[in-house]
C-alpha atoms as a PDB file:
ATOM      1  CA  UNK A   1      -8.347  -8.993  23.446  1.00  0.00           C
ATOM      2  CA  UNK A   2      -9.455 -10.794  20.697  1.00  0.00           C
ATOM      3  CA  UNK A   3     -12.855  -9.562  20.993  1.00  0.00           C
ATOM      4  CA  UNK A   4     -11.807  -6.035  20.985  1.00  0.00           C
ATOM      5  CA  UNK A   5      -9.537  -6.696  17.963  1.00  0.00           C
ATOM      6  CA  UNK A   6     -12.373  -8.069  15.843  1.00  0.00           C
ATOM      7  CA  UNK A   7     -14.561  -5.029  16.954  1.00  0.00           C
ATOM      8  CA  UNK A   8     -12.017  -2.283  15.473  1.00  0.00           C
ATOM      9  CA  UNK A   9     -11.174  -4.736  12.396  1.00  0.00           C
ATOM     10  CA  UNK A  10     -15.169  -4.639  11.743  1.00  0.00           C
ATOM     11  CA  UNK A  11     -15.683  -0.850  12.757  1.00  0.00           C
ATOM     12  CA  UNK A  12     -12.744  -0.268   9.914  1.00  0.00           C
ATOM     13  CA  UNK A  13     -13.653  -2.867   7.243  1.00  0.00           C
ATOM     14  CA  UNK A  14     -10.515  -4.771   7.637  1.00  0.00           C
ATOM     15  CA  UNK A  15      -9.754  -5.819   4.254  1.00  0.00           C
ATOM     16  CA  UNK A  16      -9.453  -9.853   3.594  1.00  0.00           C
ATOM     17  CA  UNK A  17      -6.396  -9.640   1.565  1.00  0.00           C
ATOM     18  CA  UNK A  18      -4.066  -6.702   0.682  1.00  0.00           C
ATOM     19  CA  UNK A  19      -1.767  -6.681  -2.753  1.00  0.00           C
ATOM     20  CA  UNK A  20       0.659  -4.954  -3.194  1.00  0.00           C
ATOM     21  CA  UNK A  21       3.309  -4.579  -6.293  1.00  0.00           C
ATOM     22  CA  UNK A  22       6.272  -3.047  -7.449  1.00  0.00           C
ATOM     23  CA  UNK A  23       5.236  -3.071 -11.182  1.00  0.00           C
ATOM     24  CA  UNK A  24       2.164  -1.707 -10.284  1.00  0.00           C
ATOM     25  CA  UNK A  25      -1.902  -2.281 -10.674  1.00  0.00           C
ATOM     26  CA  UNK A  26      -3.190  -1.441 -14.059  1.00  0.00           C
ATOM     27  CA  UNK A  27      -6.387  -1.491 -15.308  1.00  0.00           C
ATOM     28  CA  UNK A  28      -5.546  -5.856 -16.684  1.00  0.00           C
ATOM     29  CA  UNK A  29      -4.781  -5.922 -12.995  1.00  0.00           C
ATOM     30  CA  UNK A  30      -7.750  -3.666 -12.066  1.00  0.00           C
ATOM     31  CA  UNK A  31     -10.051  -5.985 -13.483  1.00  0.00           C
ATOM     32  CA  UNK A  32      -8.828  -9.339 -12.748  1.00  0.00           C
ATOM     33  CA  UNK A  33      -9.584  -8.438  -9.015  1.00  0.00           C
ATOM     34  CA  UNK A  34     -12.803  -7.015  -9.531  1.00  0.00           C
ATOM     35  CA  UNK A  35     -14.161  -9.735 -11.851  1.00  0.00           C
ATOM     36  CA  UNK A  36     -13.278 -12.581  -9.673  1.00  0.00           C
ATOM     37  CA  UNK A  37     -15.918 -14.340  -8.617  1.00  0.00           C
ATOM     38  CA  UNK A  38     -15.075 -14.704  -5.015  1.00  0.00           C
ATOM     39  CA  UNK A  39     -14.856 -10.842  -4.515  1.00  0.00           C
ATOM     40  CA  UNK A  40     -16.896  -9.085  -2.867  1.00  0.00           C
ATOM     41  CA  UNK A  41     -15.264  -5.610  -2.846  1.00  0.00           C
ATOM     42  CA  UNK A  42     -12.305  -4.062  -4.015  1.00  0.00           C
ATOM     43  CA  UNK A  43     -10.030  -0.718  -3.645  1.00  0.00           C
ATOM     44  CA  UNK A  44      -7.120   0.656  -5.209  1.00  0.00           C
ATOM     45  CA  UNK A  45      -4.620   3.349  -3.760  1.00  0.00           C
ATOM     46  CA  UNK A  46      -1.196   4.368  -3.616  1.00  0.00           C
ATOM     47  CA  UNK A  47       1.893   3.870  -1.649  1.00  0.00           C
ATOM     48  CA  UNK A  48       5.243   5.178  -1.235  1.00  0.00           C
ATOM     49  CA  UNK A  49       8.305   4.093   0.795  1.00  0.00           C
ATOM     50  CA  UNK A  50      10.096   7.634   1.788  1.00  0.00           C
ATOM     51  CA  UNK A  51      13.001   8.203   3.585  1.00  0.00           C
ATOM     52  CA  UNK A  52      12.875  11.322   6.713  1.00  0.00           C
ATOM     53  CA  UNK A  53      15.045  14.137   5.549  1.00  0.00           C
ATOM     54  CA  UNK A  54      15.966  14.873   9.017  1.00  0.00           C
ATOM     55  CA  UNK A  55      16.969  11.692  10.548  1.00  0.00           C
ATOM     56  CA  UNK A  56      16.849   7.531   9.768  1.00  0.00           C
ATOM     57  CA  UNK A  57      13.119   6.900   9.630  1.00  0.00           C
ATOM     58  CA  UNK A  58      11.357   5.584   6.736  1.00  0.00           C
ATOM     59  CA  UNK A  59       7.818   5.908   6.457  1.00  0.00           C
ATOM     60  CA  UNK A  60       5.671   3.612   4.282  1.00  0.00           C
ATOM     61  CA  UNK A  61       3.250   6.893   2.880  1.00  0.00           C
ATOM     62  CA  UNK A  62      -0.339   5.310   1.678  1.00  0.00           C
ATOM     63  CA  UNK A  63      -3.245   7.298   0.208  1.00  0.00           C
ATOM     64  CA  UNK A  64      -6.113   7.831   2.508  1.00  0.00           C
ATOM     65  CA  UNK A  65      -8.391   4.568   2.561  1.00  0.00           C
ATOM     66  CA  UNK A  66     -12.284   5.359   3.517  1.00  0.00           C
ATOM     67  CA  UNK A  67     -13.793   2.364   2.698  1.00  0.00           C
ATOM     68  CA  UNK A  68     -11.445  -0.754   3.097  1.00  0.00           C
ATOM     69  CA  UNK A  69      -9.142  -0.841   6.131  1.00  0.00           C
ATOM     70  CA  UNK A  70      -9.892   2.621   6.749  1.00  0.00           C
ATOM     71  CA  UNK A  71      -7.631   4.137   9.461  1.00  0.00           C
ATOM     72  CA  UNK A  72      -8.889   5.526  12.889  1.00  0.00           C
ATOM     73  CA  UNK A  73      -8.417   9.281  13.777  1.00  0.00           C
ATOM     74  CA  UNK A  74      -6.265   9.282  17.516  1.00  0.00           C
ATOM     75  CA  UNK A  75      -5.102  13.200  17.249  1.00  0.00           C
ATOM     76  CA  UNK A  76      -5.950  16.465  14.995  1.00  0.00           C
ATOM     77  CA  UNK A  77      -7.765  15.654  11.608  1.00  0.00           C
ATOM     78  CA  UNK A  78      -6.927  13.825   8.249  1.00  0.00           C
ATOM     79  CA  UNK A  79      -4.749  15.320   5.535  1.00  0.00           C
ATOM     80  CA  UNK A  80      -7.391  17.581   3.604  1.00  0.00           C
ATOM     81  CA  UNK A  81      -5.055  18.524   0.771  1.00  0.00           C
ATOM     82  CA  UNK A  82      -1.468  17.127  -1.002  1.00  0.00           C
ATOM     83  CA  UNK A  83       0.837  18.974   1.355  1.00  0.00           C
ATOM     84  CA  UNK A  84      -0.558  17.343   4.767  1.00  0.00           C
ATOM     85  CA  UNK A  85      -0.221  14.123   6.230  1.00  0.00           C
ATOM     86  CA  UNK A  86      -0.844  11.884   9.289  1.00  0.00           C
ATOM     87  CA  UNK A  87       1.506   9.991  10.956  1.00  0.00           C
ATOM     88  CA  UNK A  88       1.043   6.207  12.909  1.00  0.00           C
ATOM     89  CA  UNK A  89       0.194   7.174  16.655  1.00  0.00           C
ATOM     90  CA  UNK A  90       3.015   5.220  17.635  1.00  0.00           C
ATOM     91  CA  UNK A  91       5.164   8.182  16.445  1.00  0.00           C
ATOM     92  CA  UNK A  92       3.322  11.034  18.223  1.00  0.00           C
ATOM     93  CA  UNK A  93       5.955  11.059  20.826  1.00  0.00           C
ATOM     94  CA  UNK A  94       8.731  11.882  18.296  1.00  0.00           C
ATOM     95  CA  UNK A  95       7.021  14.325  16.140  1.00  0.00           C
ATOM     96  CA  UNK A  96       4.399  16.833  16.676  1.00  0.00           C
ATOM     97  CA  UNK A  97       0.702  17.936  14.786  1.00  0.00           C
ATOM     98  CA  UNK A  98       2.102  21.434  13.041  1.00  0.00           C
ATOM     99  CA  UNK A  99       5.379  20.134  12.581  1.00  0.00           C
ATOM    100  CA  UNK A 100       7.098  20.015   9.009  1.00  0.00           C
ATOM    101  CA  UNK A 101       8.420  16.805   7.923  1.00  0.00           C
ATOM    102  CA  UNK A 102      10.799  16.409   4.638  1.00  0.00           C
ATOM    103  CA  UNK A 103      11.603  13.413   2.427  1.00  0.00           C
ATOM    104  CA  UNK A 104      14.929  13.029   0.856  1.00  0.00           C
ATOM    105  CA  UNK A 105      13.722  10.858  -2.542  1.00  0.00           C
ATOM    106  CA  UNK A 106       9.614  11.102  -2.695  1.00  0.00           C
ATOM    107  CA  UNK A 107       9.160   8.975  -5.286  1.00  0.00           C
ATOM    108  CA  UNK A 108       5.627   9.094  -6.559  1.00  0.00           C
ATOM    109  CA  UNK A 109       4.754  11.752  -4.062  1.00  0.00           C
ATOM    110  CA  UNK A 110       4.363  15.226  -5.943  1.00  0.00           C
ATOM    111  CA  UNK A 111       5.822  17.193  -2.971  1.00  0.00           C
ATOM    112  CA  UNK A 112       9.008  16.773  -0.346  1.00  0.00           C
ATOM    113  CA  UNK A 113       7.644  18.594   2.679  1.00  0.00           C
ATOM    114  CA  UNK A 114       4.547  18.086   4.366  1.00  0.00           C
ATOM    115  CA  UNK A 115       2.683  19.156   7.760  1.00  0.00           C
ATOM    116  CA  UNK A 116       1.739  16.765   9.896  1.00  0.00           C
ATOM    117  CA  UNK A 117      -1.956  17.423  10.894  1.00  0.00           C
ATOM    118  CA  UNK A 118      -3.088  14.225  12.707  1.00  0.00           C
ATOM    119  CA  UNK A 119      -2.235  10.795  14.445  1.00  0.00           C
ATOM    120  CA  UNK A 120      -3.726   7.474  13.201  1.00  0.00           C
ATOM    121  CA  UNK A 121      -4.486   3.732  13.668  1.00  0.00           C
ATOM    122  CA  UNK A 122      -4.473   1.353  11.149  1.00  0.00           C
ATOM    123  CA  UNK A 123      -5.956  -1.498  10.889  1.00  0.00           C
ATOM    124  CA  UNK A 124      -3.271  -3.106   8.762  1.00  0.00           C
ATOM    125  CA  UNK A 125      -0.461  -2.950  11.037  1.00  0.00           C
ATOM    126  CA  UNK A 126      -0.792  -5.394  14.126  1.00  0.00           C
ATOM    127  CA  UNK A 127       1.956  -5.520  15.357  1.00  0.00           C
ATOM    128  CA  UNK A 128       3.433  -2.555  17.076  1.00  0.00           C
ATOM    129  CA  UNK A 129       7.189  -3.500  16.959  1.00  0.00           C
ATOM    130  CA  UNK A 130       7.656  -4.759  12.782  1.00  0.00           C
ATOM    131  CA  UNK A 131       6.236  -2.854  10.284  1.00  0.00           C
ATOM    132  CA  UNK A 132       8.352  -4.670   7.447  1.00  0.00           C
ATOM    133  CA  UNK A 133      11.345  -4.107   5.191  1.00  0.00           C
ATOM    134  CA  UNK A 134      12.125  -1.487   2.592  1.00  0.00           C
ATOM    135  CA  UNK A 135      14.724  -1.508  -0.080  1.00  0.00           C
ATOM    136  CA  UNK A 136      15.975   2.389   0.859  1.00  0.00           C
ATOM    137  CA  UNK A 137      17.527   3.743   4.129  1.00  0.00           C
ATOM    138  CA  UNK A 138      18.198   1.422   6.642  1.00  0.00           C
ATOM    139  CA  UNK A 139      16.647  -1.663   4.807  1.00  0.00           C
ATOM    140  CA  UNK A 140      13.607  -1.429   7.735  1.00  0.00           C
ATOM    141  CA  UNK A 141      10.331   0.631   7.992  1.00  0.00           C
ATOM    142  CA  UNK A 142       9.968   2.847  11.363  1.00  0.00           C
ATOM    143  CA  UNK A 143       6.380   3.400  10.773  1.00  0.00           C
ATOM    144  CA  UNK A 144       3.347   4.722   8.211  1.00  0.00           C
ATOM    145  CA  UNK A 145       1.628   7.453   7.380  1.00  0.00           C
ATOM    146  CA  UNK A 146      -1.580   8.780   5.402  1.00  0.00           C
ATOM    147  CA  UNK A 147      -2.211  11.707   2.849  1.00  0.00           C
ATOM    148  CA  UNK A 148      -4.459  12.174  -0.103  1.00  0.00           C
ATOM    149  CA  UNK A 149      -5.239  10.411  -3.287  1.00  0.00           C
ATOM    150  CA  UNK A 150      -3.482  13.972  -5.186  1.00  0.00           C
ATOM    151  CA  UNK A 151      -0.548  13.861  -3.172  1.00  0.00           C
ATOM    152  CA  UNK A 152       0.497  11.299  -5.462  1.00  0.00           C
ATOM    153  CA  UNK A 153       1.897  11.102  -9.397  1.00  0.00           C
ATOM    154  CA  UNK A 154       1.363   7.469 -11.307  1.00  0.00           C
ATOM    155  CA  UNK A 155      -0.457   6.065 -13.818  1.00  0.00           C
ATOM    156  CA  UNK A 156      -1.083   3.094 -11.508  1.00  0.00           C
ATOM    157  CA  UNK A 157      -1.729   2.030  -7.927  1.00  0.00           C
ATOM    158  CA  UNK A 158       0.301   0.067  -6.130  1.00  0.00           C
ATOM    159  CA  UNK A 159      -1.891  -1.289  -3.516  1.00  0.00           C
ATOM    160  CA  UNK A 160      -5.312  -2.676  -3.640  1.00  0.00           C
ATOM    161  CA  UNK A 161      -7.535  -3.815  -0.322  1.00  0.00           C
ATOM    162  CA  UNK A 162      -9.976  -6.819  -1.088  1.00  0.00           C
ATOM    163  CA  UNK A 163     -12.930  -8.633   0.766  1.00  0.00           C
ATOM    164  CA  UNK A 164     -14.475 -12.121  -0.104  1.00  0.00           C
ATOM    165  CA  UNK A 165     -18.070 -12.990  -0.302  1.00  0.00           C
ATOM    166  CA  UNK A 166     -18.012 -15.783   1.965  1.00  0.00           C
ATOM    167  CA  UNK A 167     -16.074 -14.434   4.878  1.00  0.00           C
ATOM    168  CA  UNK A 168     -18.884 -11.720   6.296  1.00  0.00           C
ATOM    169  CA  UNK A 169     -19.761 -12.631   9.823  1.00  0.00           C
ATOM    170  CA  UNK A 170     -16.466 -14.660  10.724  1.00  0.00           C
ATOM    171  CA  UNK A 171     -14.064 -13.879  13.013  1.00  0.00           C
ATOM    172  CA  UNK A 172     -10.880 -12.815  11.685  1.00  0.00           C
ATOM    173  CA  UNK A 173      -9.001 -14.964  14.376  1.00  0.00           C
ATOM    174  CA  UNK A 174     -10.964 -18.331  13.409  1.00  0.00           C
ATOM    175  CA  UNK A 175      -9.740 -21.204  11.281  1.00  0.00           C
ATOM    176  CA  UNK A 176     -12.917 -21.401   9.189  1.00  0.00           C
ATOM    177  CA  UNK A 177     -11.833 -17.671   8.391  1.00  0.00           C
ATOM    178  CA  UNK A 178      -8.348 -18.284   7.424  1.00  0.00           C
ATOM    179  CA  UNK A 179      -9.132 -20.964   5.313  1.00  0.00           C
ATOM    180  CA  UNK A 180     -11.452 -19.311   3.134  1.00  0.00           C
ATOM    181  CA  UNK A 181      -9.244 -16.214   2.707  1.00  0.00           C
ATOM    182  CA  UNK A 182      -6.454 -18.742   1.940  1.00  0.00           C
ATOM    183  CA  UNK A 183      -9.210 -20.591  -0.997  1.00  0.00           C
ATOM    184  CA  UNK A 184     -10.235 -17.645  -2.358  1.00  0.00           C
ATOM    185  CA  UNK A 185      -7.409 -15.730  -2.924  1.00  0.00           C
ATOM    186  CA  UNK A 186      -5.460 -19.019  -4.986  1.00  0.00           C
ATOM    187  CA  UNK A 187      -7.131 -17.995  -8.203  1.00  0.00           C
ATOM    188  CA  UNK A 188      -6.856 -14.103  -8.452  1.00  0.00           C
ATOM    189  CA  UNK A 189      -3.438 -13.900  -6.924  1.00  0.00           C
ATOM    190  CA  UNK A 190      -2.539 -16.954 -10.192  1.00  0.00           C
ATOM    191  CA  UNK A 191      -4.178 -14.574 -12.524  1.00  0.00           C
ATOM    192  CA  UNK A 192      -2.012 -11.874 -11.233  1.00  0.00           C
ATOM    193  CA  UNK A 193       1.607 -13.507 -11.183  1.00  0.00           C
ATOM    194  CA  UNK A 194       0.608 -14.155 -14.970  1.00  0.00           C
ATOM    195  CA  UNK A 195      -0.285 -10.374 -15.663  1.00  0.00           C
ATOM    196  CA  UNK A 196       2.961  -9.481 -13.647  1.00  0.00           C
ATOM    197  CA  UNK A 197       5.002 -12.036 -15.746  1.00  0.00           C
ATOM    198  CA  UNK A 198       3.356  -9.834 -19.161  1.00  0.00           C
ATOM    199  CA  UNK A 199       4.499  -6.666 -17.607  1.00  0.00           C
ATOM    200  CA  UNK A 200       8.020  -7.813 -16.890  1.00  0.00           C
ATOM    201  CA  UNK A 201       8.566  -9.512 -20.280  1.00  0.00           C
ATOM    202  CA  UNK A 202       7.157  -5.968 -21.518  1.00  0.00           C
ATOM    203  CA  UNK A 203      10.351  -4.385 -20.175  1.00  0.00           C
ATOM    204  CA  UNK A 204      12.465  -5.942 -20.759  1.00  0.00           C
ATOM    205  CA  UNK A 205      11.600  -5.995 -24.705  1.00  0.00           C
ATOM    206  CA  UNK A 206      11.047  -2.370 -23.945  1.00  0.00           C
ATOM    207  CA  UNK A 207      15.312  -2.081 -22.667  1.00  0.00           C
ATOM    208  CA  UNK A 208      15.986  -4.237 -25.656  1.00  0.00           C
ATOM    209  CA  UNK A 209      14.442  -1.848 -28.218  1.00  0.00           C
ATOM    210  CA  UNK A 210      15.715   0.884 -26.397  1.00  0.00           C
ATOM    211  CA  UNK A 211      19.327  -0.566 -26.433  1.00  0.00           C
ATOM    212  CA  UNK A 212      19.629  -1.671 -29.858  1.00  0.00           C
ATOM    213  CA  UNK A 213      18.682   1.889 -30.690  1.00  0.00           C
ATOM    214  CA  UNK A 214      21.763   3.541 -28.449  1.00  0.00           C
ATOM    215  CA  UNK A 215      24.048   0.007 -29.793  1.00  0.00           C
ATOM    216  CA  UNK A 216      23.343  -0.005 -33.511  1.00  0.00           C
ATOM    217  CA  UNK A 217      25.957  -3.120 -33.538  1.00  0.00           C
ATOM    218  CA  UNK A 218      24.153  -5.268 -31.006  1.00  0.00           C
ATOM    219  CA  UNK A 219      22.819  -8.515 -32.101  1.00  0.00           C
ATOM    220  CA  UNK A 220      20.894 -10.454 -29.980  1.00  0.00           C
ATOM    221  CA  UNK A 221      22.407 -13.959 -29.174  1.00  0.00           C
ATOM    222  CA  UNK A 222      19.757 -17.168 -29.575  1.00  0.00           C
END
Protein backbone atom coordinates (compact mmCIF):
# COMPACT_ATOMS: atom_id res chain seq x y z
CA UNK A 1 0.00 0.00 0.00
CA UNK A 2 2.55 2.17 0.90
CA UNK A 3 4.44 1.55 -2.13
CA UNK A 4 1.60 2.35 -4.32
CA UNK A 5 0.91 5.53 -2.30
CA UNK A 6 4.42 6.89 -2.80
CA UNK A 7 4.14 5.99 -6.59
CA UNK A 8 0.92 8.33 -7.20
CA UNK A 9 2.39 11.02 -4.60
CA UNK A 10 5.62 11.02 -7.03
CA UNK A 11 3.61 10.62 -10.42
CA UNK A 12 1.64 13.96 -9.00
CA UNK A 13 4.48 15.95 -7.34
CA UNK A 14 3.01 15.74 -3.96
CA UNK A 15 3.81 18.96 -2.51
CA UNK A 16 6.04 18.94 0.93
CA UNK A 17 4.00 21.44 2.68
CA UNK A 18 0.69 23.20 1.76
CA UNK A 19 -0.31 26.91 3.27
CA UNK A 20 -3.10 28.04 3.36
CA UNK A 21 -4.67 31.54 4.79
CA UNK A 22 -7.60 33.42 5.38
CA UNK A 23 -5.89 36.87 4.95
CA UNK A 24 -4.47 35.74 1.98
CA UNK A 25 -0.86 35.36 0.03
CA UNK A 26 0.47 38.58 -1.26
CA UNK A 27 3.30 39.26 -3.07
CA UNK A 28 5.47 39.97 0.99
CA UNK A 29 4.03 36.50 1.33
CA UNK A 30 4.85 35.51 -2.29
CA UNK A 31 8.32 36.10 -1.75
CA UNK A 32 9.11 35.00 1.63
CA UNK A 33 8.31 31.41 0.29
CA UNK A 34 10.14 31.64 -2.75
CA UNK A 35 13.31 33.19 -1.28
CA UNK A 36 13.74 30.71 1.43
CA UNK A 37 16.57 28.95 1.21
CA UNK A 38 15.26 25.53 1.84
CA UNK A 39 12.76 25.76 -1.14
CA UNK A 40 12.97 24.14 -3.84
CA UNK A 41 9.69 24.99 -5.65
CA UNK A 42 6.76 26.88 -5.06
CA UNK A 43 2.97 27.49 -6.40
CA UNK A 44 0.27 29.72 -5.69
CA UNK A 45 -3.58 29.20 -6.41
CA UNK A 46 -6.89 29.79 -5.19
CA UNK A 47 -9.49 28.30 -3.03
CA UNK A 48 -12.97 28.67 -2.10
CA UNK A 49 -15.23 27.01 0.51
CA UNK A 50 -18.90 26.96 -1.30
CA UNK A 51 -21.93 25.79 -0.10
CA UNK A 52 -24.35 23.28 -2.81
CA UNK A 53 -27.39 25.26 -3.72
CA UNK A 54 -29.36 22.18 -3.91
CA UNK A 55 -28.68 20.29 -0.84
CA UNK A 56 -26.02 20.30 2.46
CA UNK A 57 -22.70 19.71 0.74
CA UNK A 58 -19.88 22.00 0.87
CA UNK A 59 -17.22 21.75 -1.49
CA UNK A 60 -13.71 23.11 -0.84
CA UNK A 61 -13.35 24.66 -4.85
CA UNK A 62 -9.35 24.96 -5.67
CA UNK A 63 -7.86 26.26 -8.93
CA UNK A 64 -6.45 23.66 -11.18
CA UNK A 65 -2.81 22.66 -9.93
CA UNK A 66 -0.43 21.24 -12.93
CA UNK A 67 2.66 21.26 -11.40
CA UNK A 68 2.51 20.70 -7.52
CA UNK A 69 0.04 18.12 -6.21
CA UNK A 70 -1.50 18.01 -9.46
CA UNK A 71 -4.79 16.01 -9.45
CA UNK A 72 -5.40 12.72 -11.47
CA UNK A 73 -8.13 12.60 -14.23
CA UNK A 74 -10.70 9.32 -13.11
CA UNK A 75 -13.80 10.46 -15.54
CA UNK A 76 -14.47 13.09 -18.56
CA UNK A 77 -11.79 15.94 -18.84
CA UNK A 78 -10.60 19.01 -16.72
CA UNK A 79 -12.53 22.27 -16.49
CA UNK A 80 -11.30 24.11 -19.80
CA UNK A 81 -13.00 27.41 -19.03
CA UNK A 82 -14.60 29.46 -15.68
CA UNK A 83 -18.02 27.88 -15.89
CA UNK A 84 -16.80 24.05 -15.57
CA UNK A 85 -15.56 22.12 -12.86
CA UNK A 86 -14.51 18.65 -11.58
CA UNK A 87 -15.66 17.08 -8.74
CA UNK A 88 -13.59 14.44 -6.07
CA UNK A 89 -14.37 10.84 -7.53
CA UNK A 90 -15.69 10.00 -4.32
CA UNK A 91 -18.79 12.03 -5.35
CA UNK A 92 -19.40 10.51 -8.82
CA UNK A 93 -22.10 8.41 -7.38
CA UNK A 94 -24.15 11.46 -6.27
CA UNK A 95 -23.70 13.71 -9.15
CA UNK A 96 -23.20 13.21 -12.74
CA UNK A 97 -20.49 14.63 -15.75
CA UNK A 98 -23.18 17.17 -17.64
CA UNK A 99 -24.90 17.92 -14.62
CA UNK A 100 -25.34 21.65 -13.33
CA UNK A 101 -24.28 22.35 -9.92
CA UNK A 102 -25.15 25.86 -8.03
CA UNK A 103 -23.54 27.61 -5.05
CA UNK A 104 -25.56 29.60 -2.69
CA UNK A 105 -22.57 32.32 -1.52
CA UNK A 106 -19.45 31.85 -4.16
CA UNK A 107 -17.26 33.91 -2.61
CA UNK A 108 -14.26 34.59 -4.76
CA UNK A 109 -15.68 32.50 -7.52
CA UNK A 110 -16.92 34.87 -10.45
CA UNK A 111 -19.90 32.57 -11.29
CA UNK A 112 -22.77 30.47 -9.17
CA UNK A 113 -23.46 27.63 -11.58
CA UNK A 114 -21.14 25.40 -13.10
CA UNK A 115 -21.09 21.99 -15.22
CA UNK A 116 -19.48 19.34 -13.97
CA UNK A 117 -17.19 17.89 -16.75
CA UNK A 118 -14.90 15.38 -14.95
CA UNK A 119 -14.01 13.23 -11.78
CA UNK A 120 -10.64 13.60 -9.95
CA UNK A 121 -8.01 12.37 -7.43
CA UNK A 122 -6.07 14.39 -5.41
CA UNK A 123 -3.21 13.90 -4.00
CA UNK A 124 -3.89 16.12 -1.01
CA UNK A 125 -6.73 14.40 0.44
CA UNK A 126 -5.80 10.91 2.06
CA UNK A 127 -8.17 10.14 3.75
CA UNK A 128 -11.43 9.24 2.18
CA UNK A 129 -13.81 9.79 5.19
CA UNK A 130 -12.47 13.70 6.66
CA UNK A 131 -11.86 16.23 4.40
CA UNK A 132 -11.81 19.01 7.25
CA UNK A 133 -13.95 21.79 8.69
CA UNK A 134 -15.45 24.90 7.18
CA UNK A 135 -16.85 27.91 8.87
CA UNK A 136 -20.29 27.89 6.46
CA UNK A 137 -23.05 25.21 6.15
CA UNK A 138 -22.84 22.47 8.29
CA UNK A 139 -19.43 23.45 9.92
CA UNK A 140 -17.86 20.16 7.78
CA UNK A 141 -16.53 19.74 4.16
CA UNK A 142 -18.31 16.80 2.02
CA UNK A 143 -15.67 16.89 -0.54
CA UNK A 144 -13.44 19.11 -3.29
CA UNK A 145 -13.46 20.12 -6.47
CA UNK A 146 -11.24 21.76 -9.36
CA UNK A 147 -11.82 24.65 -11.96
CA UNK A 148 -9.62 27.23 -13.55
CA UNK A 149 -7.25 29.88 -12.46
CA UNK A 150 -10.22 32.64 -14.17
CA UNK A 151 -12.94 31.14 -12.42
CA UNK A 152 -11.75 33.09 -9.64
CA UNK A 153 -11.81 37.10 -8.47
CA UNK A 154 -8.86 38.22 -5.79
CA UNK A 155 -6.03 40.12 -5.64
CA UNK A 156 -4.39 37.25 -3.74
CA UNK A 157 -4.11 33.48 -3.44
CA UNK A 158 -5.01 31.72 -0.74
CA UNK A 159 -3.12 28.58 -1.08
CA UNK A 160 0.39 27.90 -2.01
CA UNK A 161 2.00 24.12 -2.58
CA UNK A 162 5.82 23.93 -1.60
CA UNK A 163 8.74 21.33 -2.00
CA UNK A 164 12.16 21.31 -0.09
CA UNK A 165 15.52 20.77 -1.53
CA UNK A 166 16.54 18.08 0.63
CA UNK A 167 13.56 15.81 0.58
CA UNK A 168 13.88 14.45 -3.34
CA UNK A 169 14.26 10.73 -3.29
CA UNK A 170 12.62 10.03 0.26
CA UNK A 171 9.75 8.33 0.97
CA UNK A 172 6.95 10.33 2.08
CA UNK A 173 6.07 7.64 4.80
CA UNK A 174 9.77 7.67 6.37
CA UNK A 175 10.96 9.43 9.49
CA UNK A 176 14.06 10.91 7.85
CA UNK A 177 11.26 12.51 5.55
CA UNK A 178 9.10 13.91 8.16
CA UNK A 179 11.75 15.36 9.94
CA UNK A 180 13.14 17.39 7.33
CA UNK A 181 9.73 18.71 6.19
CA UNK A 182 9.17 19.46 9.91
CA UNK A 183 13.08 21.54 9.88
CA UNK A 184 12.52 23.21 6.97
CA UNK A 185 9.34 24.56 7.15
CA UNK A 186 10.18 26.30 11.04
CA UNK A 187 11.66 29.33 9.37
CA UNK A 188 9.28 30.30 6.43
CA UNK A 189 6.12 29.41 8.24
CA UNK A 190 7.93 32.19 11.37
CA UNK A 191 8.41 34.61 8.59
CA UNK A 192 4.85 34.19 7.67
CA UNK A 193 2.94 34.44 11.14
CA UNK A 194 4.99 37.84 11.23
CA UNK A 195 3.68 39.03 7.70
CA UNK A 196 0.15 37.76 8.84
CA UNK A 197 0.50 39.68 12.20
CA UNK A 198 1.34 43.12 9.61
CA UNK A 199 -1.74 42.35 7.68
CA UNK A 200 -4.01 42.03 10.67
CA UNK A 201 -2.67 45.11 12.51
CA UNK A 202 -3.30 46.70 8.89
CA UNK A 203 -7.03 46.20 9.47
CA UNK A 204 -7.66 46.84 12.01
CA UNK A 205 -6.02 50.52 11.71
CA UNK A 206 -7.84 50.33 8.45
CA UNK A 207 -11.66 49.83 10.71
CA UNK A 208 -10.25 52.46 12.97
CA UNK A 209 -9.80 55.12 10.25
CA UNK A 210 -12.80 54.04 8.74
CA UNK A 211 -14.79 54.41 12.06
CA UNK A 212 -13.59 57.59 13.29
CA UNK A 213 -14.69 58.87 9.91
CA UNK A 214 -18.58 57.49 10.32
CA UNK A 215 -18.03 58.54 14.58
CA UNK A 216 -16.60 62.03 14.34
CA UNK A 217 -16.86 61.93 18.39
CA UNK A 218 -14.81 58.80 18.92
CA UNK A 219 -11.64 59.08 20.77
CA UNK A 220 -9.52 56.36 21.08
CA UNK A 221 -8.89 55.21 24.75
CA UNK A 222 -4.88 54.60 25.75
Amino acid sequence: MRATGADFFAKHNLADVTVTSNYGINSTDRATIKNSPAVKQATFGYLQDAKVKSNQDVLQVFSQSNTLSSYELIKGHFPENNKEIALSYLLKKKYHIGEKISFTKPGILKNKTYKIVGFVKSSEFLDKTQFGQTNIGNGRLSGFAVTTHNAFASPVYQVSRVTFKNTANLSPFSVTYRNRVYHDQNKPQKALNKNRQDKYDKYVQLYKQQYQKRHPYYTRSN
